[in-house]
PDB file of N, CA and C in Angstrom:
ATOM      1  N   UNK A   1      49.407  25.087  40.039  1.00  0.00           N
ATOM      2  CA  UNK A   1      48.456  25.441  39.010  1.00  0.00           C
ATOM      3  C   UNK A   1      48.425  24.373  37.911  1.00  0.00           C
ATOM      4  N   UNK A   2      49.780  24.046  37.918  1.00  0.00           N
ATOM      5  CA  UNK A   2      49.695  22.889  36.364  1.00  0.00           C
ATOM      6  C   UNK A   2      48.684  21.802  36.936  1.00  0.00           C
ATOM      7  N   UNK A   3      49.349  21.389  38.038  1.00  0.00           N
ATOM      8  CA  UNK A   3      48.717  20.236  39.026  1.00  0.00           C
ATOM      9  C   UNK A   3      46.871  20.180  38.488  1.00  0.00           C
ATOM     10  N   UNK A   4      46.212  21.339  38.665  1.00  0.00           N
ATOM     11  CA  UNK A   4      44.711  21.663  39.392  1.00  0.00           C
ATOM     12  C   UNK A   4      44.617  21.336  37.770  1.00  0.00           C
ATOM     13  N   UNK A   5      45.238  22.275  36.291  1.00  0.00           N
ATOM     14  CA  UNK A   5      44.673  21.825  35.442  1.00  0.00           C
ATOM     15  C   UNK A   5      44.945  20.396  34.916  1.00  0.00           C
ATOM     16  N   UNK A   6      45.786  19.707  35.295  1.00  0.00           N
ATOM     17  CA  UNK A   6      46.078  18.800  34.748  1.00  0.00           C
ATOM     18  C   UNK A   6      45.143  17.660  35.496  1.00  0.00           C
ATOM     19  N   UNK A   7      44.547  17.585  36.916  1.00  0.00           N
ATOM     20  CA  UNK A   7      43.984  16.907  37.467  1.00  0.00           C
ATOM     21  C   UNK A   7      41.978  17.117  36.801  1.00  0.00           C
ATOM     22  N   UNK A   8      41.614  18.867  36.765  1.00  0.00           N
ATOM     23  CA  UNK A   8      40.977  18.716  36.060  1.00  0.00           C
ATOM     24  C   UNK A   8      40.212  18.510  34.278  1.00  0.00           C
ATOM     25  N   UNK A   9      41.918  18.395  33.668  1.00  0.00           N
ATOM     26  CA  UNK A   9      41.773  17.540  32.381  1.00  0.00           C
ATOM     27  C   UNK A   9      41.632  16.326  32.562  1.00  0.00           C
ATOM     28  N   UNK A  10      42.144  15.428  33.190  1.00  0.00           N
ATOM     29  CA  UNK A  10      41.894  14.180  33.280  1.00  0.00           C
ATOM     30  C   UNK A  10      40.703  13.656  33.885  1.00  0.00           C
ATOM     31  N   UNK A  11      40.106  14.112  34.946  1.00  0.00           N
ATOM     32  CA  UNK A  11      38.498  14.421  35.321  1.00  0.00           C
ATOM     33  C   UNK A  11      37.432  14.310  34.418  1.00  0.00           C
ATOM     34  N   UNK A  12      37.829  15.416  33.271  1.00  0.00           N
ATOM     35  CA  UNK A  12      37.081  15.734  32.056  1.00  0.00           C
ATOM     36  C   UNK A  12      37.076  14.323  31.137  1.00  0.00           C
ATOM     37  N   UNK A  13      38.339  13.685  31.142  1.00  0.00           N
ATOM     38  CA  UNK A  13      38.423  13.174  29.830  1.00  0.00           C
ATOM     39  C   UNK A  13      37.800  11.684  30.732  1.00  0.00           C
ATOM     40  N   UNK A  14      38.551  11.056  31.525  1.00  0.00           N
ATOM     41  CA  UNK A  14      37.430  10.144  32.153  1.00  0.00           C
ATOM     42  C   UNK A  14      36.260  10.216  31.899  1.00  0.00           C
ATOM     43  N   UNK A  15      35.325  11.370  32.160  1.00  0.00           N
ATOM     44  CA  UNK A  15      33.516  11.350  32.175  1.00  0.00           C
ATOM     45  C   UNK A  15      33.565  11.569  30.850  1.00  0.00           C
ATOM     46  N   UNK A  16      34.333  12.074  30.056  1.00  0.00           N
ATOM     47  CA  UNK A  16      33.843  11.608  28.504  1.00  0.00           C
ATOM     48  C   UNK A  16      34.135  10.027  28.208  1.00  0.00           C
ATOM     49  N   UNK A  17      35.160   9.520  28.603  1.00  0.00           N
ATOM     50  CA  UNK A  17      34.839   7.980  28.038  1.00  0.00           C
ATOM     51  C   UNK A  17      34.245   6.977  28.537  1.00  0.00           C
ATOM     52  N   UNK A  18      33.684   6.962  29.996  1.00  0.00           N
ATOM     53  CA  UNK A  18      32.538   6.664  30.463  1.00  0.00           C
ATOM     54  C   UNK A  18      31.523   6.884  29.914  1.00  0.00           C
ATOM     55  N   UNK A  19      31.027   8.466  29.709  1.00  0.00           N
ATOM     56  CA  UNK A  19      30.166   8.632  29.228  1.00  0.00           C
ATOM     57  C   UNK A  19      29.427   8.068  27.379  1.00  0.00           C
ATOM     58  N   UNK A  20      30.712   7.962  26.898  1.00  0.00           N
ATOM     59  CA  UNK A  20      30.933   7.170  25.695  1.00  0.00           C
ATOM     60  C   UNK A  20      30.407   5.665  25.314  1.00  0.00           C
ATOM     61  N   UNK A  21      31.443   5.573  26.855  1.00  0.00           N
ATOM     62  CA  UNK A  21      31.432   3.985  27.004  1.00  0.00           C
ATOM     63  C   UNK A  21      29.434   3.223  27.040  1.00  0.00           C
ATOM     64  N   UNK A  22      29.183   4.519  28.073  1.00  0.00           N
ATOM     65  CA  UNK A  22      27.975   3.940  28.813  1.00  0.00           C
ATOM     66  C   UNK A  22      26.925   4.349  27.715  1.00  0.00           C
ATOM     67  N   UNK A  23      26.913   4.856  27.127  1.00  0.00           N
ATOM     68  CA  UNK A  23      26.117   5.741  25.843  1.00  0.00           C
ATOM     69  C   UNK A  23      25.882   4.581  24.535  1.00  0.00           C
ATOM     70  N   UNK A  24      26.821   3.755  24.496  1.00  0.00           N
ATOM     71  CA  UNK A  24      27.232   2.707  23.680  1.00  0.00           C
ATOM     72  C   UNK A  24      25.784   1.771  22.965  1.00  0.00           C
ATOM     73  N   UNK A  25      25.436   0.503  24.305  1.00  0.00           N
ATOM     74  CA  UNK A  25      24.710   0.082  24.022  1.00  0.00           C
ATOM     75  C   UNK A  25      23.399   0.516  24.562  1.00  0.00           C
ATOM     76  N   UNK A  26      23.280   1.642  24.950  1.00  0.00           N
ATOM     77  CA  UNK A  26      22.106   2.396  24.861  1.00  0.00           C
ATOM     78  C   UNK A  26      21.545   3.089  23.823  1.00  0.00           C
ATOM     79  N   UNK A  27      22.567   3.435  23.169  1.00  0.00           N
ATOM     80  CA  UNK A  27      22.185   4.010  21.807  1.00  0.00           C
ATOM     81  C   UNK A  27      21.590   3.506  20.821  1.00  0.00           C
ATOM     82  N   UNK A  28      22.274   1.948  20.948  1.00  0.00           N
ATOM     83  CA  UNK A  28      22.152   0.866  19.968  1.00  0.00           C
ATOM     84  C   UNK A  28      20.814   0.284  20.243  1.00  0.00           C
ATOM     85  N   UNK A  29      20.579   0.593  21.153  1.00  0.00           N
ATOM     86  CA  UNK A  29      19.132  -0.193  22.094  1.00  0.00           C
ATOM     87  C   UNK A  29      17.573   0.495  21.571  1.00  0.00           C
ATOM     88  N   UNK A  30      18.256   1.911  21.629  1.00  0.00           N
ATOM     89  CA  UNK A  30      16.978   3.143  21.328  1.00  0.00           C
ATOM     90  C   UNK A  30      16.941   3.235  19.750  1.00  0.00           C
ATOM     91  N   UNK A  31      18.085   3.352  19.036  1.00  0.00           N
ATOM     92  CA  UNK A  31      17.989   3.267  18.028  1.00  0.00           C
ATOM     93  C   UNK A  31      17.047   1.662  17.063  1.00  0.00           C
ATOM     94  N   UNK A  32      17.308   0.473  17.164  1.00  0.00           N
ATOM     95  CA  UNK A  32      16.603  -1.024  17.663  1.00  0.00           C
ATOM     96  C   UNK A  32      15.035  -0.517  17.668  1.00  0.00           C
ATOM     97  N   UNK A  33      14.667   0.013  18.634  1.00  0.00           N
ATOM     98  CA  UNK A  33      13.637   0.285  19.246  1.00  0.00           C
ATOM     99  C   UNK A  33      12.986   0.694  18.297  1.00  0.00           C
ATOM    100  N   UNK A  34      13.594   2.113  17.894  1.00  0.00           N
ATOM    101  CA  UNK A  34      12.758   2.793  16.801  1.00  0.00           C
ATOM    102  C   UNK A  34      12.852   2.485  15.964  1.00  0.00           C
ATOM    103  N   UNK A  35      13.371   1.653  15.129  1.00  0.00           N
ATOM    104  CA  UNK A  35      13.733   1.132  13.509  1.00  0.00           C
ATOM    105  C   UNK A  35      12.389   0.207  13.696  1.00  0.00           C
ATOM    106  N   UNK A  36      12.216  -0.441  14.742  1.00  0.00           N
ATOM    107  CA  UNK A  36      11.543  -1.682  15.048  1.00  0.00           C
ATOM    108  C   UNK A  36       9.943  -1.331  15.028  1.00  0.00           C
ATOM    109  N   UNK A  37       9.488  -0.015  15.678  1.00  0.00           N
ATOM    110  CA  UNK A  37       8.124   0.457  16.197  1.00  0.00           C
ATOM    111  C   UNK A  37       7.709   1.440  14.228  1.00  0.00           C
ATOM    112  N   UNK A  38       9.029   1.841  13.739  1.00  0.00           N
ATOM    113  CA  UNK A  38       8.844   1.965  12.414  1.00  0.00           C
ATOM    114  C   UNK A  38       8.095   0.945  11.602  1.00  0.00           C
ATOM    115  N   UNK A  39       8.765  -0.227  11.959  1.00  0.00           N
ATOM    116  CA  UNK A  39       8.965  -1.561  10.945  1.00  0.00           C
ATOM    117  C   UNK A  39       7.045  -2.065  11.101  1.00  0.00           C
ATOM    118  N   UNK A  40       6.962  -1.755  12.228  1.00  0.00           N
ATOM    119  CA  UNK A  40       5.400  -2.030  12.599  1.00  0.00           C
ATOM    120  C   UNK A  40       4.239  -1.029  12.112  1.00  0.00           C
ATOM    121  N   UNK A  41       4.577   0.443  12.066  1.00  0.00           N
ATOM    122  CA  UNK A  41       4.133   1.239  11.482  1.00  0.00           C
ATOM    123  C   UNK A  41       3.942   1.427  10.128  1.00  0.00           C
ATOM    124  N   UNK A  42       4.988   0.952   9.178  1.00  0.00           N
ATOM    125  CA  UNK A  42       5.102   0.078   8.114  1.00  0.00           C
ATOM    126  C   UNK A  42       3.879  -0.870   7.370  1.00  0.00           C
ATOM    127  N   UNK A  43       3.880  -1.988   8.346  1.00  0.00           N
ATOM    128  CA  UNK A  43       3.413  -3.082   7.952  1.00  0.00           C
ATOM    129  C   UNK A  43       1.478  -2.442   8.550  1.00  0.00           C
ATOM    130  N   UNK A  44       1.540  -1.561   9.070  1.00  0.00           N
ATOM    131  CA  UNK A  44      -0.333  -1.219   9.360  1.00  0.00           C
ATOM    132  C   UNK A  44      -0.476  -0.331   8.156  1.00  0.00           C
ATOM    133  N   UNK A  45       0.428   0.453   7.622  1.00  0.00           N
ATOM    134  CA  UNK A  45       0.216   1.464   6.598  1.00  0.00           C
ATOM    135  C   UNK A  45       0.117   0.340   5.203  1.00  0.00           C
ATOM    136  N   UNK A  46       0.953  -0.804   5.695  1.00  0.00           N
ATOM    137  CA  UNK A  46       0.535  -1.948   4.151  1.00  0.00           C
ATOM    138  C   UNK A  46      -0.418  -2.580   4.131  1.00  0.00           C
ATOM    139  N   UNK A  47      -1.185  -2.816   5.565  1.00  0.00           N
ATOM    140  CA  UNK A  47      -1.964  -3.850   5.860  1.00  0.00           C
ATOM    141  C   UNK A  47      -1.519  -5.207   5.915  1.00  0.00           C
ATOM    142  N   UNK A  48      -0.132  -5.055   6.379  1.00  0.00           N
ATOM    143  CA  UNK A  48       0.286  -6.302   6.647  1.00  0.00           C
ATOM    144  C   UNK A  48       0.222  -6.999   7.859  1.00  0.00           C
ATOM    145  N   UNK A  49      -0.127  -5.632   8.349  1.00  0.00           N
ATOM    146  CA  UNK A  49      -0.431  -6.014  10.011  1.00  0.00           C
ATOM    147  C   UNK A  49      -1.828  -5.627  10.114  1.00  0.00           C
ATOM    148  N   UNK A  50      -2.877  -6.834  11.284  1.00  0.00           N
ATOM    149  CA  UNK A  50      -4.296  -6.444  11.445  1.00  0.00           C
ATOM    150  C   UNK A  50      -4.269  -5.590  12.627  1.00  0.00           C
ATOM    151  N   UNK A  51      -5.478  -5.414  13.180  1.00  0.00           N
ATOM    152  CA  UNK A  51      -5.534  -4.683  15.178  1.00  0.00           C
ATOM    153  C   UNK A  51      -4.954  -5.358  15.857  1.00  0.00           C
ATOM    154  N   UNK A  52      -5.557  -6.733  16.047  1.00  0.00           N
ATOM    155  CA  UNK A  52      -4.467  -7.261  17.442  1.00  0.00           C
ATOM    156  C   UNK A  52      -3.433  -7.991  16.953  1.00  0.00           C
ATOM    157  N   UNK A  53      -2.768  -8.170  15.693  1.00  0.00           N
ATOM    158  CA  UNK A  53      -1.194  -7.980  15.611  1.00  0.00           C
ATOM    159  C   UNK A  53      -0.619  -7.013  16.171  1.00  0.00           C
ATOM    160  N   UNK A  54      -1.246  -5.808  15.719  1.00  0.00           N
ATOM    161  CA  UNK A  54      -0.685  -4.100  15.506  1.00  0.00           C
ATOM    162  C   UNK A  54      -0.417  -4.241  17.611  1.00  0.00           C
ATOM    163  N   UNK A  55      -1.484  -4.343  18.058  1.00  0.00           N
ATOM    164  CA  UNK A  55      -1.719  -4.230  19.203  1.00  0.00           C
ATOM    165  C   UNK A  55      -0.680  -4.973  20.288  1.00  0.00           C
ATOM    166  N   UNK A  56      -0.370  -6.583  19.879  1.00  0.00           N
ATOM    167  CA  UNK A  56       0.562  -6.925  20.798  1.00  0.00           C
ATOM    168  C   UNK A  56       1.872  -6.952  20.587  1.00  0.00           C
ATOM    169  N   UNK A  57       2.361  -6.376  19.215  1.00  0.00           N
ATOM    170  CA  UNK A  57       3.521  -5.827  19.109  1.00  0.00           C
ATOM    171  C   UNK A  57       4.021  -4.562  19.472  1.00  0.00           C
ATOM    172  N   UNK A  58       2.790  -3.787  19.855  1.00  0.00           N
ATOM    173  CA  UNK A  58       3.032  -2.299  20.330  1.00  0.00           C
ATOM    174  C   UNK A  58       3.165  -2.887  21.479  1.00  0.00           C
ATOM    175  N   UNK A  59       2.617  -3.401  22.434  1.00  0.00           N
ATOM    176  CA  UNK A  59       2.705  -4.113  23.415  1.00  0.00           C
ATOM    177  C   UNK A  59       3.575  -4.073  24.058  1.00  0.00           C
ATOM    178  N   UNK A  60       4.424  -5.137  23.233  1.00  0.00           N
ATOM    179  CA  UNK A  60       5.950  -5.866  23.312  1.00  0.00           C
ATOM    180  C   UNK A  60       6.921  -5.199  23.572  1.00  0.00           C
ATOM    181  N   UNK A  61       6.696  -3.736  22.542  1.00  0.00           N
ATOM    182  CA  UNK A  61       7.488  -2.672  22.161  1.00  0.00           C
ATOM    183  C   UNK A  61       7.640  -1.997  23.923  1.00  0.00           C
ATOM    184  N   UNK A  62       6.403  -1.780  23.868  1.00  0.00           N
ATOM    185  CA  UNK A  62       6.418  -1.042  25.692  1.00  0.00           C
ATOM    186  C   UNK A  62       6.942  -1.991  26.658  1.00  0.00           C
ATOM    187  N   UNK A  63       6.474  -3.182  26.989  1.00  0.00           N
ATOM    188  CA  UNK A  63       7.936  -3.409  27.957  1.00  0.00           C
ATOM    189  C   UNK A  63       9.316  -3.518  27.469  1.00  0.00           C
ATOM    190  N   UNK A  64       9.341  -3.797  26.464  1.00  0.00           N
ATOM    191  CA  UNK A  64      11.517  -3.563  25.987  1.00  0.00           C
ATOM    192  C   UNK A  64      11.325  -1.919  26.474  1.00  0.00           C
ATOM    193  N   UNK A  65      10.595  -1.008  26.601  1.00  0.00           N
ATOM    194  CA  UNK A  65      11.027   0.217  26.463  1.00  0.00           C
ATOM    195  C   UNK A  65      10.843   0.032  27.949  1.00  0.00           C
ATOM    196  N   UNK A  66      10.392  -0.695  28.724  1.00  0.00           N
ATOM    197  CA  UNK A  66       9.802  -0.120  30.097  1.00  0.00           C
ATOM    198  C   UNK A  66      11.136  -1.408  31.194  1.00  0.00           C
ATOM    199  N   UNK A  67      11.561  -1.852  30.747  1.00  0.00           N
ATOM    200  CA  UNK A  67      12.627  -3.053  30.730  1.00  0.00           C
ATOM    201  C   UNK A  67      14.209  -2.055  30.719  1.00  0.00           C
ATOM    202  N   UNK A  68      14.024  -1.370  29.967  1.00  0.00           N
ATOM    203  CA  UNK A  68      15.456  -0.672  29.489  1.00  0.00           C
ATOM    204  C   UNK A  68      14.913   0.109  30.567  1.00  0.00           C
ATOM    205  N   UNK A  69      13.842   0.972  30.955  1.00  0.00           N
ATOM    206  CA  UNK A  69      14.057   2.384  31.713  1.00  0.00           C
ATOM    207  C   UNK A  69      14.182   1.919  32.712  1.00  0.00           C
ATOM    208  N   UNK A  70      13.852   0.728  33.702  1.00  0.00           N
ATOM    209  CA  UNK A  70      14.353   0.267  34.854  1.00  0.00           C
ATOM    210  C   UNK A  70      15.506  -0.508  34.653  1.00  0.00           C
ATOM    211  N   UNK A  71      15.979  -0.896  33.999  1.00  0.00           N
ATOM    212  CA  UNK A  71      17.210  -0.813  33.912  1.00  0.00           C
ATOM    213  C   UNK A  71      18.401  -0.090  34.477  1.00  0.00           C
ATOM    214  N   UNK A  72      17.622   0.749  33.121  1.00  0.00           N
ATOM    215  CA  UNK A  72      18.503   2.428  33.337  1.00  0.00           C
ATOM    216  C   UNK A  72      18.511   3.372  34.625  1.00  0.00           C
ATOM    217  N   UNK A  73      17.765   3.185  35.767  1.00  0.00           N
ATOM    218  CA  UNK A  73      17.604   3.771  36.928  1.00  0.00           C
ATOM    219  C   UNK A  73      18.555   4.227  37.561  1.00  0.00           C
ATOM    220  N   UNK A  74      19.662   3.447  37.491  1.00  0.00           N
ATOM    221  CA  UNK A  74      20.667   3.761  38.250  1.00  0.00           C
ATOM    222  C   UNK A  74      22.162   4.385  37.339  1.00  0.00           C
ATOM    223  N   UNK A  75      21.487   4.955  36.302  1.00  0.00           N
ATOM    224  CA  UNK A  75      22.762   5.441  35.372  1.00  0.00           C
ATOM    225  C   UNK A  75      23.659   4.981  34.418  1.00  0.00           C
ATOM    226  N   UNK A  76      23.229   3.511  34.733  1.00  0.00           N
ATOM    227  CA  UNK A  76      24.292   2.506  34.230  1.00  0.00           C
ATOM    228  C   UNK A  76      23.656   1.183  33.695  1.00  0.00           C
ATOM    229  N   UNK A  77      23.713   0.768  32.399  1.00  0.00           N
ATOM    230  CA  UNK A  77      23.237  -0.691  32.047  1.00  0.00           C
ATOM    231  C   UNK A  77      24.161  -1.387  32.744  1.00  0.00           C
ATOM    232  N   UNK A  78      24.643  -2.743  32.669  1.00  0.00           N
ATOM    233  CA  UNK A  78      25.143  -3.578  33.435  1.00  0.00           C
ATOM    234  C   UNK A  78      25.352  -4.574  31.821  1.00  0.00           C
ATOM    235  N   UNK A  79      26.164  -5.539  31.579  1.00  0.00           N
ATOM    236  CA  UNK A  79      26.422  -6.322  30.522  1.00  0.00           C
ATOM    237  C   UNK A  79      25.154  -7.043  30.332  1.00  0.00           C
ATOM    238  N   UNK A  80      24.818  -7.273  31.232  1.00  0.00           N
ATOM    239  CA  UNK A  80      23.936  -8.881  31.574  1.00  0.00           C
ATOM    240  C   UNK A  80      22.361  -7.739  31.329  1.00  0.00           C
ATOM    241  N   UNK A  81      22.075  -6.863  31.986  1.00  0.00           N
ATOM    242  CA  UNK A  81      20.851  -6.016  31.349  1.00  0.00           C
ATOM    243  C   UNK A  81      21.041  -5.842  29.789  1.00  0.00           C
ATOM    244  N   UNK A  82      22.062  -5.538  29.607  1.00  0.00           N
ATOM    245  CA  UNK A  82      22.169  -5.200  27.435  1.00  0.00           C
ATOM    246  C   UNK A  82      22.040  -6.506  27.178  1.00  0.00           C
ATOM    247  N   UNK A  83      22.264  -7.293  27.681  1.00  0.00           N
ATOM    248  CA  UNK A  83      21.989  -8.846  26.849  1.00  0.00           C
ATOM    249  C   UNK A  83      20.534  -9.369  27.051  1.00  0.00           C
ATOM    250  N   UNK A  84      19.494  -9.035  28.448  1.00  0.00           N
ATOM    251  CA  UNK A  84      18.939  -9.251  28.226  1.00  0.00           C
ATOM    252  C   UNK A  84      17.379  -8.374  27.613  1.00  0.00           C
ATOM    253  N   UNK A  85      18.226  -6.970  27.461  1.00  0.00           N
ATOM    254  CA  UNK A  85      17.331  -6.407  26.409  1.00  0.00           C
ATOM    255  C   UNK A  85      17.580  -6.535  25.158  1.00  0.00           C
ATOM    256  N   UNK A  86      18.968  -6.803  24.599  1.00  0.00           N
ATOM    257  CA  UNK A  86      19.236  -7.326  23.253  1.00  0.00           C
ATOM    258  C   UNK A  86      18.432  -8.642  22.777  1.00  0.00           C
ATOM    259  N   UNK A  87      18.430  -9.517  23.741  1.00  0.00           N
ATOM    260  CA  UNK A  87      17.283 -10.710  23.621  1.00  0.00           C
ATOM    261  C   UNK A  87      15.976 -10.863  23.164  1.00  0.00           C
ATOM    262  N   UNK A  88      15.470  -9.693  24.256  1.00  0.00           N
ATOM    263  CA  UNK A  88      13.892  -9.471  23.843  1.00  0.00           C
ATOM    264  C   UNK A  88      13.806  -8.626  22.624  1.00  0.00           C
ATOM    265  N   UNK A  89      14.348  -7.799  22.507  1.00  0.00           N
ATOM    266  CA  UNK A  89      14.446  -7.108  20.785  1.00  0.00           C
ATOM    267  C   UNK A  89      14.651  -7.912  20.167  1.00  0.00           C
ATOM    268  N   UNK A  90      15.580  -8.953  19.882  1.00  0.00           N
ATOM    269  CA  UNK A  90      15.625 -10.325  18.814  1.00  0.00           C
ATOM    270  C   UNK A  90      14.245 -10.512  18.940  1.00  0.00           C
ATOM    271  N   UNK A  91      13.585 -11.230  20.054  1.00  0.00           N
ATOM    272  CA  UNK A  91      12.493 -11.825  19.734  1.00  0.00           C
ATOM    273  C   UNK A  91      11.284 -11.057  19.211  1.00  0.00           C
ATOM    274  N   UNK A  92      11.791  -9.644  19.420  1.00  0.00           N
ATOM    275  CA  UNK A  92      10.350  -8.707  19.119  1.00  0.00           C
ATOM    276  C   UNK A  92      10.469  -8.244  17.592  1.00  0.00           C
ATOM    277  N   UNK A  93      11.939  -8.876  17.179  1.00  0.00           N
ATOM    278  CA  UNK A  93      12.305  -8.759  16.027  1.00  0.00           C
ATOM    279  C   UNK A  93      11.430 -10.043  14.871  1.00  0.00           C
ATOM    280  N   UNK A  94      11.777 -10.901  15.336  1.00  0.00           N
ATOM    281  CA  UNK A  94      11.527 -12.382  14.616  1.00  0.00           C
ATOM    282  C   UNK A  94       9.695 -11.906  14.909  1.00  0.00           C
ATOM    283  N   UNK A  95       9.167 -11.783  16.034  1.00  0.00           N
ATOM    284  CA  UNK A  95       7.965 -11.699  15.831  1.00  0.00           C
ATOM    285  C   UNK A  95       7.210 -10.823  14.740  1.00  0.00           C
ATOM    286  N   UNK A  96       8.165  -9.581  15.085  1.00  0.00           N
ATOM    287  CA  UNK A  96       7.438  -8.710  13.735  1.00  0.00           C
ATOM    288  C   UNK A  96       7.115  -9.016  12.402  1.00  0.00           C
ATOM    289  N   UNK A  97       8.240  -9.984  12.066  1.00  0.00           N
ATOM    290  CA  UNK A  97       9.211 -10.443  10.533  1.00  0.00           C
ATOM    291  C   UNK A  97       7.479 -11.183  10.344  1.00  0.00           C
ATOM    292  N   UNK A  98       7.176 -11.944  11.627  1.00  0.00           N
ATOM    293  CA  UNK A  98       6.292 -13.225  10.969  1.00  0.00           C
ATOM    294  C   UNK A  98       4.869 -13.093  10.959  1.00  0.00           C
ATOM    295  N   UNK A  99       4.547 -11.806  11.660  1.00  0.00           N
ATOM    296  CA  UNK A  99       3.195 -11.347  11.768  1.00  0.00           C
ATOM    297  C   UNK A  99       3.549 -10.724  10.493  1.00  0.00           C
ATOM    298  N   UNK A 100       4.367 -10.155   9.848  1.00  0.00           N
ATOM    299  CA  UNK A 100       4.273  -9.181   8.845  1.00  0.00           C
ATOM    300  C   UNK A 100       4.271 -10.322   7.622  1.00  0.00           C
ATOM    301  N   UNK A 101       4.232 -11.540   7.972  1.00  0.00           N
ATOM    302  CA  UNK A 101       4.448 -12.259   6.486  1.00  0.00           C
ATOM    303  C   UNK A 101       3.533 -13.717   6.484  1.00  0.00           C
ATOM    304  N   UNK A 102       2.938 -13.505   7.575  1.00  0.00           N
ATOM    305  CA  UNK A 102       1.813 -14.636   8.180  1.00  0.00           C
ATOM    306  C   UNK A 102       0.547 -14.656   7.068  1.00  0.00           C
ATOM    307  N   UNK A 103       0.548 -13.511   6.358  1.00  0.00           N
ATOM    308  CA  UNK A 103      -0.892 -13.769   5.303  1.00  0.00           C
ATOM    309  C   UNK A 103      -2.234 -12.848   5.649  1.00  0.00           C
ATOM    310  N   UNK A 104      -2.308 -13.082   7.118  1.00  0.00           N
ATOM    311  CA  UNK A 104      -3.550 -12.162   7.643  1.00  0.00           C
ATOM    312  C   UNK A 104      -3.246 -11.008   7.061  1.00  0.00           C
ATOM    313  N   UNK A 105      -4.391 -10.125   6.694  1.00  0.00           N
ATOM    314  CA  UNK A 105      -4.508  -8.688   6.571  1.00  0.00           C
ATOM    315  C   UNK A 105      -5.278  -8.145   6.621  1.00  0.00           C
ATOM    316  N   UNK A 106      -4.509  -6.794   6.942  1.00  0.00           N
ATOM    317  CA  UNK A 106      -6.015  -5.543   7.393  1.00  0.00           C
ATOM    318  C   UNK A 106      -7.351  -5.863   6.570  1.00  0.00           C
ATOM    319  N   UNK A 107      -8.763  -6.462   7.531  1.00  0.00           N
ATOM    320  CA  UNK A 107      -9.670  -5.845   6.847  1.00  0.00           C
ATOM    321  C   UNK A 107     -10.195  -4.598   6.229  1.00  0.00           C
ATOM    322  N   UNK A 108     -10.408  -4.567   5.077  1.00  0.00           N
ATOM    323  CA  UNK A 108     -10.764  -2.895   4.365  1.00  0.00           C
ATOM    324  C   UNK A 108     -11.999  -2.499   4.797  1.00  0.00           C
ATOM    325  N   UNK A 109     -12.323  -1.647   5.144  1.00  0.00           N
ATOM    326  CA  UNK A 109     -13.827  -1.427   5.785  1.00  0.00           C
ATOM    327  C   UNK A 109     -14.454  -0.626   4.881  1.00  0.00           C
ATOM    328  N   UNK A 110     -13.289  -0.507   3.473  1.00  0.00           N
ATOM    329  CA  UNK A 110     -14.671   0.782   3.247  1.00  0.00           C
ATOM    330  C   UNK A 110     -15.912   0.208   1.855  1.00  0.00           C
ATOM    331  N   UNK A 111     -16.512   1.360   1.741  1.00  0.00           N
ATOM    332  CA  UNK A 111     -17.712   1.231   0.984  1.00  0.00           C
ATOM    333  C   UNK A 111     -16.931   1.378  -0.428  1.00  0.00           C
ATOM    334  N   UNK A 112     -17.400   0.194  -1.205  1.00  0.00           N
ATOM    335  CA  UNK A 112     -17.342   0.226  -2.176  1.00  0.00           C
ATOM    336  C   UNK A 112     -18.576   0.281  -3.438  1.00  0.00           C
TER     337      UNK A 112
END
């Protein structure tokens, strides 16, 4: 009996630090994501961003998101997948920064 619980405590505590483990830079990834699709939401509510800024950064946004979910297919990122979705978030990062500070802005359409 000790045996069965003691084999299924250790069972337990394994798939929690796997699960920990693997939860890690996924979290960090989704969280990224959304700070980022914020940061863009942001800059259209300032007019810092025009339509097809707004447009190919939403873009961008969907394959990092569509990049991570095939990724993710098999349960498990891999080092070399977190690095190379950490990559493209840098760059979808720096892009945002410079469309948001490039000068263009929302045309105002309305009647004055």
């Amino acid at each position: 009996m000790k045996n069965v619980i003691l084999v299924v405590a250790l069972t337990f505590g394994f798939s929690l630090v796997s699960l920990s483990a693997s939860a890690g830079p996924r979290g960090k990834i989704q969280r990224t994501q959304k700070r980022q699709m914020a940061r863009i939401g942001q800059g259209v509510r300032s007019g810092e961003l025009n339509g097809p800024e707004t447009r190919r950064l939403v873009r961008q946004q969907a394959r990092i998101g569509h990049m991570r979910k095939k990724a993710n297919e098999d349960g498990q990122l891999t080092v070399g997948e977190v690095a190379r979705i950490r990559n493209q978030q840098r760059k979808a990062n720096r892009r945002i920064y410079r469309q948001k500070h490039d000068g263009q802005k929302r045309e105002n359409n309305s009647q004055e």
